[in-house]
N, C-alpha and C. Protein backbone atom coordinates (compact mmCIF):
# COMPACT_ATOMS: atom_id res chain seq x y z
N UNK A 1 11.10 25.53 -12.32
CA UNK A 1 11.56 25.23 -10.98
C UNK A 1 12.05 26.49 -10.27
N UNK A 2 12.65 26.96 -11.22
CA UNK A 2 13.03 28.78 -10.46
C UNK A 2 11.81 29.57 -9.98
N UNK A 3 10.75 29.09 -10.86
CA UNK A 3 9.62 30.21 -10.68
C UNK A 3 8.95 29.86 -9.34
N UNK A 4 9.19 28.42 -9.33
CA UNK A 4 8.28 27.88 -7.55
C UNK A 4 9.46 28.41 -6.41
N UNK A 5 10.41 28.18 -6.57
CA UNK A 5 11.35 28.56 -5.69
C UNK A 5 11.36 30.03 -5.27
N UNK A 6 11.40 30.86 -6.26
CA UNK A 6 11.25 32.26 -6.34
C UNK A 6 10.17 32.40 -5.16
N UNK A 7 9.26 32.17 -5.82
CA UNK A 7 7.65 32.00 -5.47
C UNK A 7 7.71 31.95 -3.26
N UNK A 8 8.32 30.56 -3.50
CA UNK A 8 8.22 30.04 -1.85
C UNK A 8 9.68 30.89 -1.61
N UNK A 9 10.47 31.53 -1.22
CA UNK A 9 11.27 32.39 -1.11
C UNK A 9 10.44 33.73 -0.62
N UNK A 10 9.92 34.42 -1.74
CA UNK A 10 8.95 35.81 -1.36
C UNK A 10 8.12 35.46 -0.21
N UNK A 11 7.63 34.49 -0.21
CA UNK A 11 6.22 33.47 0.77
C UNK A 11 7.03 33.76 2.18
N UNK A 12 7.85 33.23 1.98
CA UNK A 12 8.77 32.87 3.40
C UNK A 12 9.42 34.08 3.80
N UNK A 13 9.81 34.96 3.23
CA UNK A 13 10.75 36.69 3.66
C UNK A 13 8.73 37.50 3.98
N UNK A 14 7.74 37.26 3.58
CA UNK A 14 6.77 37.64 3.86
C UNK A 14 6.03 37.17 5.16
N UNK A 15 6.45 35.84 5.49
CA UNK A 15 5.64 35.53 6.62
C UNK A 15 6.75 36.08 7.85
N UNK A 16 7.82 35.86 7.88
CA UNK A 16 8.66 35.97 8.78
C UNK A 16 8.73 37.72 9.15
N UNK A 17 8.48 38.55 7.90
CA UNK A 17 8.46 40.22 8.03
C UNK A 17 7.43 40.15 9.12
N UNK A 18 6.39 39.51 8.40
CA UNK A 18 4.69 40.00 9.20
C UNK A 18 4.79 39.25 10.54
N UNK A 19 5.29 38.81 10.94
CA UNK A 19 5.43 37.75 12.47
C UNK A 19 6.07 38.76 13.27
N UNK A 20 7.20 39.35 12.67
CA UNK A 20 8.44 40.21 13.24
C UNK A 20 7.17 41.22 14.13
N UNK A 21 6.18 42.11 13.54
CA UNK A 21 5.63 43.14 13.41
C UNK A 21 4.48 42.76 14.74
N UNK A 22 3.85 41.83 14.85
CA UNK A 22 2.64 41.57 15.20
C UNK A 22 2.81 41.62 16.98
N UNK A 23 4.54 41.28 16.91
CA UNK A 23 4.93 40.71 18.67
C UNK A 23 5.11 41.82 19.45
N UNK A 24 5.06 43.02 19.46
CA UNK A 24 5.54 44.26 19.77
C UNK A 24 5.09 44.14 21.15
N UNK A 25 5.68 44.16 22.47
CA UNK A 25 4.81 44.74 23.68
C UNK A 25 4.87 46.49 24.00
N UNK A 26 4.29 46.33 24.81
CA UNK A 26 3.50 47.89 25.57
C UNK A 26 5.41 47.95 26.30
N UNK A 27 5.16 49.49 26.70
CA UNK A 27 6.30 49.66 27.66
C UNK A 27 5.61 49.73 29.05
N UNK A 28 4.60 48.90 29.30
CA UNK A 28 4.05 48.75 30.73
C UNK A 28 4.39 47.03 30.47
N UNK A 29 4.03 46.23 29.80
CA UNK A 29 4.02 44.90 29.54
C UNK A 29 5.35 44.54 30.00
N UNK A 30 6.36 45.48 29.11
CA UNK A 30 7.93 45.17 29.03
C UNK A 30 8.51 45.13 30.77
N UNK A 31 7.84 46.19 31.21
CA UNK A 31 8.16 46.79 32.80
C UNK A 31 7.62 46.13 33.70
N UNK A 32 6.29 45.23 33.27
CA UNK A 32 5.58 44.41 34.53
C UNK A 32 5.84 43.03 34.24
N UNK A 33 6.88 42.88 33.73
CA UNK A 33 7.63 40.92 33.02
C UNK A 33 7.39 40.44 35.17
N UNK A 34 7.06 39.11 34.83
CA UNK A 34 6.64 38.71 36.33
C UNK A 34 8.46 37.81 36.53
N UNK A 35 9.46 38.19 36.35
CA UNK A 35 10.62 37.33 36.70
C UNK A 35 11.01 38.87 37.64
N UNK A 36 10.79 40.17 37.27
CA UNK A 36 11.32 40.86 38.33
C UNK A 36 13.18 41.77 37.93
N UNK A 37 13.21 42.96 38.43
CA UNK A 37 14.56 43.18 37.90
C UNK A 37 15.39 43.61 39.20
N UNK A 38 16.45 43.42 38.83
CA UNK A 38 17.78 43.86 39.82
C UNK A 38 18.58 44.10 39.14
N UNK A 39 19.15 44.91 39.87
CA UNK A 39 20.37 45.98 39.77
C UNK A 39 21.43 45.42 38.94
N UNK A 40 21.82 45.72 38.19
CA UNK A 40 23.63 45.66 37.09
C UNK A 40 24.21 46.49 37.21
N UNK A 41 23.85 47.67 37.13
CA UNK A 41 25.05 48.83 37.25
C UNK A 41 24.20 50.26 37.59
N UNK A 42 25.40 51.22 38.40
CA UNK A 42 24.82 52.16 38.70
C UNK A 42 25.73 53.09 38.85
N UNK A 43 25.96 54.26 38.16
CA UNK A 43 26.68 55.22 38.56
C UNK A 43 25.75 56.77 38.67
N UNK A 44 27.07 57.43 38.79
CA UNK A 44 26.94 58.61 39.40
C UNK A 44 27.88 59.86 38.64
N UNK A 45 27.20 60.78 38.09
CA UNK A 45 28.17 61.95 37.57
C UNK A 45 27.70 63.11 37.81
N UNK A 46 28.04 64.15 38.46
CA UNK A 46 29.71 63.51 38.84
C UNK A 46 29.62 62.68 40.25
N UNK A 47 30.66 62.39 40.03
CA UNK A 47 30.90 61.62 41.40
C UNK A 47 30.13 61.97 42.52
N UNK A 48 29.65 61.01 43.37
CA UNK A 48 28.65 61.13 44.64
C UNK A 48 29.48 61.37 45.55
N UNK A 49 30.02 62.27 46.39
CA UNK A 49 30.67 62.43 47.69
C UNK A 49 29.76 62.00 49.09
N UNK A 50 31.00 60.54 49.59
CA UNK A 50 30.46 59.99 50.57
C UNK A 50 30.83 60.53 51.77
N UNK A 51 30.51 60.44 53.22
CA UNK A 51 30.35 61.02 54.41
C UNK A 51 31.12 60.74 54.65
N UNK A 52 32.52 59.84 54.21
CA UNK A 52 34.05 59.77 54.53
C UNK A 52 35.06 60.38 53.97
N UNK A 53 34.22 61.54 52.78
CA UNK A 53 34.99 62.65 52.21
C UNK A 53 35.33 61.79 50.82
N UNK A 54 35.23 60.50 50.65
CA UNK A 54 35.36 59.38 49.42
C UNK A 54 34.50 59.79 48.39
N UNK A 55 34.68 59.37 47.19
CA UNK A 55 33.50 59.63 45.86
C UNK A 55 33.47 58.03 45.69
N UNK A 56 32.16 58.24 45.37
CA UNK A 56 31.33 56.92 44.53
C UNK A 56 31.22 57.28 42.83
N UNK A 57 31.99 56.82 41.74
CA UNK A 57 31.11 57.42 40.31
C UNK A 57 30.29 55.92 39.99
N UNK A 58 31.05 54.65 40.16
CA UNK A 58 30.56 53.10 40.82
C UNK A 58 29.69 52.83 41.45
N UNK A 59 28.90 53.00 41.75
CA UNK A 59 28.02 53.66 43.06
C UNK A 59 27.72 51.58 43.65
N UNK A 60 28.38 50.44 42.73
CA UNK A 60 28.78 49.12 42.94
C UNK A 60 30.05 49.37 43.39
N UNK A 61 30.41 49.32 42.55
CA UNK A 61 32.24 48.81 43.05
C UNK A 61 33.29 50.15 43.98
N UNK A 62 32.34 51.21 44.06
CA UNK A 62 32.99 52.28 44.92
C UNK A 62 32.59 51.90 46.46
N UNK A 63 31.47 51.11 46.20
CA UNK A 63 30.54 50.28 47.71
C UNK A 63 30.16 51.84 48.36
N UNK A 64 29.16 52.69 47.90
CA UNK A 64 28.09 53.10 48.11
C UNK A 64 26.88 52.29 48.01
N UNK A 65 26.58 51.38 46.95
CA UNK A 65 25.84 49.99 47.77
C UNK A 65 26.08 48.81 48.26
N UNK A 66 25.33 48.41 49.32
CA UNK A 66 26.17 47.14 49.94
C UNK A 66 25.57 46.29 49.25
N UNK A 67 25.98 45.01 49.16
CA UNK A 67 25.56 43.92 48.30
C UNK A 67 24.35 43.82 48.19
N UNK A 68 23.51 43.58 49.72
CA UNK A 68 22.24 43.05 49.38
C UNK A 68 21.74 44.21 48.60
N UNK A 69 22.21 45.02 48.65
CA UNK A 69 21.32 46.47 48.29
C UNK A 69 21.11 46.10 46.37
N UNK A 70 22.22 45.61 46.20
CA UNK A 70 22.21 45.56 44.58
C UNK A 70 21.20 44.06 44.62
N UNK A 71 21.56 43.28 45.13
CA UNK A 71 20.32 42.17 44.98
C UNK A 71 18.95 42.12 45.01
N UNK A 72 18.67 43.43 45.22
CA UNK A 72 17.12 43.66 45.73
C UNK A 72 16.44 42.90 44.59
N UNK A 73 15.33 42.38 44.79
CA UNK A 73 14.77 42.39 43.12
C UNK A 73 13.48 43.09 42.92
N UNK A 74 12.98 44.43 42.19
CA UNK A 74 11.94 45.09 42.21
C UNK A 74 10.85 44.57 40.81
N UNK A 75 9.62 44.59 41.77
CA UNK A 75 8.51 44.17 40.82
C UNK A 75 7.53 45.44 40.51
N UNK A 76 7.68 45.34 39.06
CA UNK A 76 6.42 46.61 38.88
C UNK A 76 5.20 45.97 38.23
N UNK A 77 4.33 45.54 39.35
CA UNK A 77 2.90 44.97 38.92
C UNK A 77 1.73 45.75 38.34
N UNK A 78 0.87 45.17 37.48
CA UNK A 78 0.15 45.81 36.27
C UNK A 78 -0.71 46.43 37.16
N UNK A 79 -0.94 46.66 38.11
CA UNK A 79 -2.37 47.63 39.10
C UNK A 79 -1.41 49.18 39.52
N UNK A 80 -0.34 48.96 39.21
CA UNK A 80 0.86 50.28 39.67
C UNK A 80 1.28 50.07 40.86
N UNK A 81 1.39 49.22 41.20
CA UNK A 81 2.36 48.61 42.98
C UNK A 81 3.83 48.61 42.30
N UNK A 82 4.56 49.09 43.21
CA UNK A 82 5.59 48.63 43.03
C UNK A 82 6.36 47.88 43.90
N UNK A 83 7.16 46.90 44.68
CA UNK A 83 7.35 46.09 45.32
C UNK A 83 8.62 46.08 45.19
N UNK A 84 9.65 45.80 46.41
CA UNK A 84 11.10 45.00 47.01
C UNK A 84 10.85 43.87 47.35
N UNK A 85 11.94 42.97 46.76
CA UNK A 85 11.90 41.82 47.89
C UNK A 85 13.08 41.41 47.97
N UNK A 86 13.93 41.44 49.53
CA UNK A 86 15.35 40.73 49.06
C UNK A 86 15.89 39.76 48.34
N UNK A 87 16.94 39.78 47.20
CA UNK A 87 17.19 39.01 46.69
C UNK A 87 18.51 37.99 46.88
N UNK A 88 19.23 37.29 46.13
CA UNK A 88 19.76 35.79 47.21
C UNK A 88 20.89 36.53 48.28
N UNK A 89 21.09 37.80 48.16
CA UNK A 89 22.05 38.20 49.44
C UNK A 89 20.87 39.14 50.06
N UNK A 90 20.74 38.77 51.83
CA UNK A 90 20.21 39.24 52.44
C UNK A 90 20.58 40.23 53.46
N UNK A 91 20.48 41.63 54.28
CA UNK A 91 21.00 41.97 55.14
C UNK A 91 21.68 41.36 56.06
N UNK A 92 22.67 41.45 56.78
CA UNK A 92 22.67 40.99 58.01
C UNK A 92 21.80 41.95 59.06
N UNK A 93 21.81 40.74 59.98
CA UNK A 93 20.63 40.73 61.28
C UNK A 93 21.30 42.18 62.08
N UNK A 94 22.41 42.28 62.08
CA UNK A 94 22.73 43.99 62.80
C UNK A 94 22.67 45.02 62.04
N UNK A 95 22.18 44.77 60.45
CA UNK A 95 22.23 46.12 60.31
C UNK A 95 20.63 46.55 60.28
N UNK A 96 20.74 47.92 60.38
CA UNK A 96 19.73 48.99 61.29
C UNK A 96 18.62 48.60 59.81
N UNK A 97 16.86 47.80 60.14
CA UNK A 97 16.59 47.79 59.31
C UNK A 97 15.53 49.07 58.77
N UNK A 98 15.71 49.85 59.08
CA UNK A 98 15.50 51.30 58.58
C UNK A 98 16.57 51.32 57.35
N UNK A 99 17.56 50.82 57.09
CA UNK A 99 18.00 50.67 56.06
C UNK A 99 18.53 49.71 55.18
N UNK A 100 17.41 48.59 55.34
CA UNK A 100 17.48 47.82 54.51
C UNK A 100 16.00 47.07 54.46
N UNK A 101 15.83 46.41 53.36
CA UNK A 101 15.30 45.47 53.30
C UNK A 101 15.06 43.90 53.84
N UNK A 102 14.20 43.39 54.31
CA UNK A 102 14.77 42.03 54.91
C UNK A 102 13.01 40.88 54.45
N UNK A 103 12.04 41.41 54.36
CA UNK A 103 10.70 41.04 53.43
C UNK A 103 10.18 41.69 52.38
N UNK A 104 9.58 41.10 51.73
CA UNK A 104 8.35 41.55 50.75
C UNK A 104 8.19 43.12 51.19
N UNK A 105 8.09 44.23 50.58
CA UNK A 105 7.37 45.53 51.16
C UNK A 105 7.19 45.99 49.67
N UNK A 106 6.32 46.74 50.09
CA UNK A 106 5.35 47.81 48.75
C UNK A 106 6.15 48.68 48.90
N UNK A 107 6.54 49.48 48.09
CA UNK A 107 7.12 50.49 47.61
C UNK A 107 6.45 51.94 47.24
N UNK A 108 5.23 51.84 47.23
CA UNK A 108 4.30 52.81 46.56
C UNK A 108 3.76 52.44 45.47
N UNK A 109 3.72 53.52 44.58
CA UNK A 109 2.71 52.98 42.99
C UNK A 109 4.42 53.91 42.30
N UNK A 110 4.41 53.34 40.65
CA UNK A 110 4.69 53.79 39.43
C UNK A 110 3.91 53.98 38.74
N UNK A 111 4.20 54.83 38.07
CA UNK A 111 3.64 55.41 36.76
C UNK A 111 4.53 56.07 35.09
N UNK A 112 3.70 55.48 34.47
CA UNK A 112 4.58 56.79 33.23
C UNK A 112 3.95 58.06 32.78
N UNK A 113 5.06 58.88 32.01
CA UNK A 113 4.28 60.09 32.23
C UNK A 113 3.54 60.03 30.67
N UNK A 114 3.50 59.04 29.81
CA UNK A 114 2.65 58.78 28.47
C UNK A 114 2.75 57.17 28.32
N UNK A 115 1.63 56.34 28.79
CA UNK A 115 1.30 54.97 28.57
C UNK A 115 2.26 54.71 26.83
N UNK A 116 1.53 55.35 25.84
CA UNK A 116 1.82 54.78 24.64
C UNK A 116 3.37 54.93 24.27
N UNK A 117 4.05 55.97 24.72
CA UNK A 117 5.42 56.29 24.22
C UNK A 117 5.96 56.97 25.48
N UNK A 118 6.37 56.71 26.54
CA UNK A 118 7.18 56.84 27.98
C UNK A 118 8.35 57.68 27.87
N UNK A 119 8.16 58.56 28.92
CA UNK A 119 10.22 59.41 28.53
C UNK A 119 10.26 59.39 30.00
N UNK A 120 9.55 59.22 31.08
CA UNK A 120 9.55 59.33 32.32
C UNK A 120 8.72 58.24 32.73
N UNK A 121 9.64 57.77 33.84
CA UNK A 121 9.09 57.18 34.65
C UNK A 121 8.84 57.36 36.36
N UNK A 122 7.45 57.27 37.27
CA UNK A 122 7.46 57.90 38.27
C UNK A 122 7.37 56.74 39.66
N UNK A 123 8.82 56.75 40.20
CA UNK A 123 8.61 54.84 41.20
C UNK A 123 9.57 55.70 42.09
N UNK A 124 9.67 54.69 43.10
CA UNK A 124 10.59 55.10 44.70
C UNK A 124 12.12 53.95 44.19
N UNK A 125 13.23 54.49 44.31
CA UNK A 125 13.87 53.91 44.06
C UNK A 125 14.65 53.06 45.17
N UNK A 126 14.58 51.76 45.63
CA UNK A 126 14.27 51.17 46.62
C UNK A 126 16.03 51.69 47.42
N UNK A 127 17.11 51.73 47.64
CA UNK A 127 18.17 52.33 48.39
C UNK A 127 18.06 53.34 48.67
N UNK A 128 17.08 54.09 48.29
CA UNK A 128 16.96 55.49 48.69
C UNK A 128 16.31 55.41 50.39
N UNK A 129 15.24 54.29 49.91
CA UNK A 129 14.62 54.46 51.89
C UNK A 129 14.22 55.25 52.10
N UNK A 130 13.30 55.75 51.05
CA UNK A 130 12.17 56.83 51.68
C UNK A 130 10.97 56.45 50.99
N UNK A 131 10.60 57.47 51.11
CA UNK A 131 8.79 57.49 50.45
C UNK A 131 8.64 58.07 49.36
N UNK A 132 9.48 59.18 49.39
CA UNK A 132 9.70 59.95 47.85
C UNK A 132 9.57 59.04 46.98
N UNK A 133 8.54 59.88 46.04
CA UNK A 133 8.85 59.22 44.27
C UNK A 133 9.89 60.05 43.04
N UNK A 134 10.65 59.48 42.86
CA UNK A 134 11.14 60.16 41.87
C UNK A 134 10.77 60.00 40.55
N UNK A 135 11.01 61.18 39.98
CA UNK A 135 10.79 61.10 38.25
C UNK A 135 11.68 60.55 37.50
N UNK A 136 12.16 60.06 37.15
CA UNK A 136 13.25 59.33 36.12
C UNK A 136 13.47 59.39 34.95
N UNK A 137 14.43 59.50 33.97
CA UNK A 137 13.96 59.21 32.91
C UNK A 137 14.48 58.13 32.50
N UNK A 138 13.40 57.04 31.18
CA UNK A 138 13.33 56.26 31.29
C UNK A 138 14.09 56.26 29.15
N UNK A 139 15.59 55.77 29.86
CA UNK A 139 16.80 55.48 29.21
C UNK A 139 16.44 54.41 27.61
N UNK A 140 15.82 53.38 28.61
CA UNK A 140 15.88 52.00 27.62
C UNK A 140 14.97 51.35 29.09
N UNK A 141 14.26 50.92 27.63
CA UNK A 141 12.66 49.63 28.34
C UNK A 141 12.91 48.67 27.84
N UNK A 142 13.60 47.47 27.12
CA UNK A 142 12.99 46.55 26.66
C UNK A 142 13.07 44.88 27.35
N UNK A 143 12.98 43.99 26.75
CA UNK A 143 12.28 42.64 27.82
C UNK A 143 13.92 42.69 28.57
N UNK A 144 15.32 42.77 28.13
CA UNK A 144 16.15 42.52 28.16
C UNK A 144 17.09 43.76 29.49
N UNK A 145 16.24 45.31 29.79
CA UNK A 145 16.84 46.09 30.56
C UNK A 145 16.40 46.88 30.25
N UNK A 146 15.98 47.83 31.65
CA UNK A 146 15.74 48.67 32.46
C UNK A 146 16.64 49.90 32.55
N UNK A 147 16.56 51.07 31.84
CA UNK A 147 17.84 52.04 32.32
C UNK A 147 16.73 53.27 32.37
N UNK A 148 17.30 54.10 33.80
CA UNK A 148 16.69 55.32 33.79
C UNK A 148 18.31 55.98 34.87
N UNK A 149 17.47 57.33 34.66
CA UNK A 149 17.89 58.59 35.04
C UNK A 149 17.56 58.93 35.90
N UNK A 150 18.32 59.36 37.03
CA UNK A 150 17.63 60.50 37.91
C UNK A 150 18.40 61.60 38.68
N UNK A 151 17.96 62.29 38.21
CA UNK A 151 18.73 64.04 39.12
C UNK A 151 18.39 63.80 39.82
N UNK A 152 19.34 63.95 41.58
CA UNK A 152 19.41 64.14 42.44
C UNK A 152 19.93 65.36 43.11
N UNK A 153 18.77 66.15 44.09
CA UNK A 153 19.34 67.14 45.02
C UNK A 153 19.63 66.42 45.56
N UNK A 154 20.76 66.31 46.95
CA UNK A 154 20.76 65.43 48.43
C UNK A 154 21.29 66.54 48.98
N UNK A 155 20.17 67.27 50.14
CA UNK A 155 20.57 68.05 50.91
C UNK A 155 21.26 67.49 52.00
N UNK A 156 21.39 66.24 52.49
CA UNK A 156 22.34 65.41 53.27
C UNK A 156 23.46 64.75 52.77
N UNK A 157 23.98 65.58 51.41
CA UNK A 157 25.71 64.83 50.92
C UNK A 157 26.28 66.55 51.22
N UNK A 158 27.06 65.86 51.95
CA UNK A 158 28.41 66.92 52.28
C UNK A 158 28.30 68.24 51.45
N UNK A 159 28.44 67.60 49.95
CA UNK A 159 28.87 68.57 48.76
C UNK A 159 27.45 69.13 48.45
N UNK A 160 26.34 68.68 48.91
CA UNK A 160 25.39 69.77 48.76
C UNK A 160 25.56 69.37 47.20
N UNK A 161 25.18 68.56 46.69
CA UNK A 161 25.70 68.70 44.85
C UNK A 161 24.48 68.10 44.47
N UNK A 162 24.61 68.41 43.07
CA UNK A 162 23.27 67.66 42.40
C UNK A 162 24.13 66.57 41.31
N UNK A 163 23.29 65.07 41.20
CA UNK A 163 23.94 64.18 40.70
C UNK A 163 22.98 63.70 39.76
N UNK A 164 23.37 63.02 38.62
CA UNK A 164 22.72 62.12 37.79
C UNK A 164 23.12 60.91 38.06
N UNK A 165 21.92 59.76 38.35
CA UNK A 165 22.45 58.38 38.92
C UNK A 165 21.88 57.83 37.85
N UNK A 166 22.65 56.83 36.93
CA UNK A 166 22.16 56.10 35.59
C UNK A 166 21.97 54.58 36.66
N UNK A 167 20.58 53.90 36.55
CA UNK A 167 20.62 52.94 36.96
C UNK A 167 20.27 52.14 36.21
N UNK A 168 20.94 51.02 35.86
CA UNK A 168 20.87 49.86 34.48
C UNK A 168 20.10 48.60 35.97
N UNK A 169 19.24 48.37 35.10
CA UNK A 169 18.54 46.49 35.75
C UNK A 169 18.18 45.56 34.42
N UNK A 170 18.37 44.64 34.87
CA UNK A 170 18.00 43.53 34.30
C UNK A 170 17.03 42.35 35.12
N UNK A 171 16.37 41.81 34.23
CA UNK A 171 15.51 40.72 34.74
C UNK A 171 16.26 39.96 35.42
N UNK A 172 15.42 39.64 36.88
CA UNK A 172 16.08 38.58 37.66
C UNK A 172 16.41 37.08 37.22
N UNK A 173 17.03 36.44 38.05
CA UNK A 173 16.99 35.01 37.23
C UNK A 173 16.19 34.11 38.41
């Protein structure tokens, strides 16, 4: 009776190993999930100096972004589109929509800089409001969050400074 047990024991730590192994996705698969990601957290080091002489390191809770801005929800579709679409907080109707979002808009294309094993990633990061693509680096991919990097020159912050903005997303709900 030990020996069948034994037996279906090995059977069972063997099927469950080989199942573990087989599910692996792509880090394009992981990045083009069709639920979409938005914003969780975002900072800034050092600190972002705002045009009221204020620092953002929060770049949330210092309110360098305004709400809807963190609600956005960005889609990175398998042809390399990348896409905004406001998410459940929307601009208000007075603010200037040169800086914001208020429909569906394309974003440009993404890319990585190695399909099989990624350290960069190349997308427009939608609060920025431009056309620029930035390079990123790409922190953590998996089904669960989104983290990249990005050095920033901003020849339009006061301090003339260069910043690293860590931006964490997660799948929308």
């Amino acid at each position: 009776m030990k020996k069948v047990l034994s037996v279906l024991a090995i059977a069972a730590l063997f099927v469950v190993s080989f199942s573990s192994c087989g599910g692996g996705k792509t880090a394009a698969e992981l990045l083009t999930q069709k639920k979409g990601w938005v914003l969780s957290s975002a900072t800034s080091d050092p600190a972002y100096q705002l045009l009221d002489g204020s620092q953002a390191q929060d770049l949330i809770s210092d309110k360098y972004l305004e709400d809807f801005e963190v609600a956005y929800v960005i889609f990175f579709n398998e042809n390399g589109n990348e896409i905004v679409k406001p998410g459940k907080v929307v601009a208000p109707e007075d603010f200037d929509p040169e800086w914001c979002y208020r429909a569906e808009t394309s974003l440009g294309n993404w890319s990585f800089d190695n399909a099989e094993n990624p350290s960069l990633i190349n997308m427009q990061i939608p609060f920025f409001y431009d056309d620029k693509q930035e390079i990123c680096y790409l922190k953590s991919l998996t089904e669960n969050e989104l983290r990249i990097q990005c050095v920033m020159d901003d020849e339009d912050n006061p301090a003339k400074q260069q910043c690293t903005f860590t931006l964490t997303y997660v799948p929308a709900k």
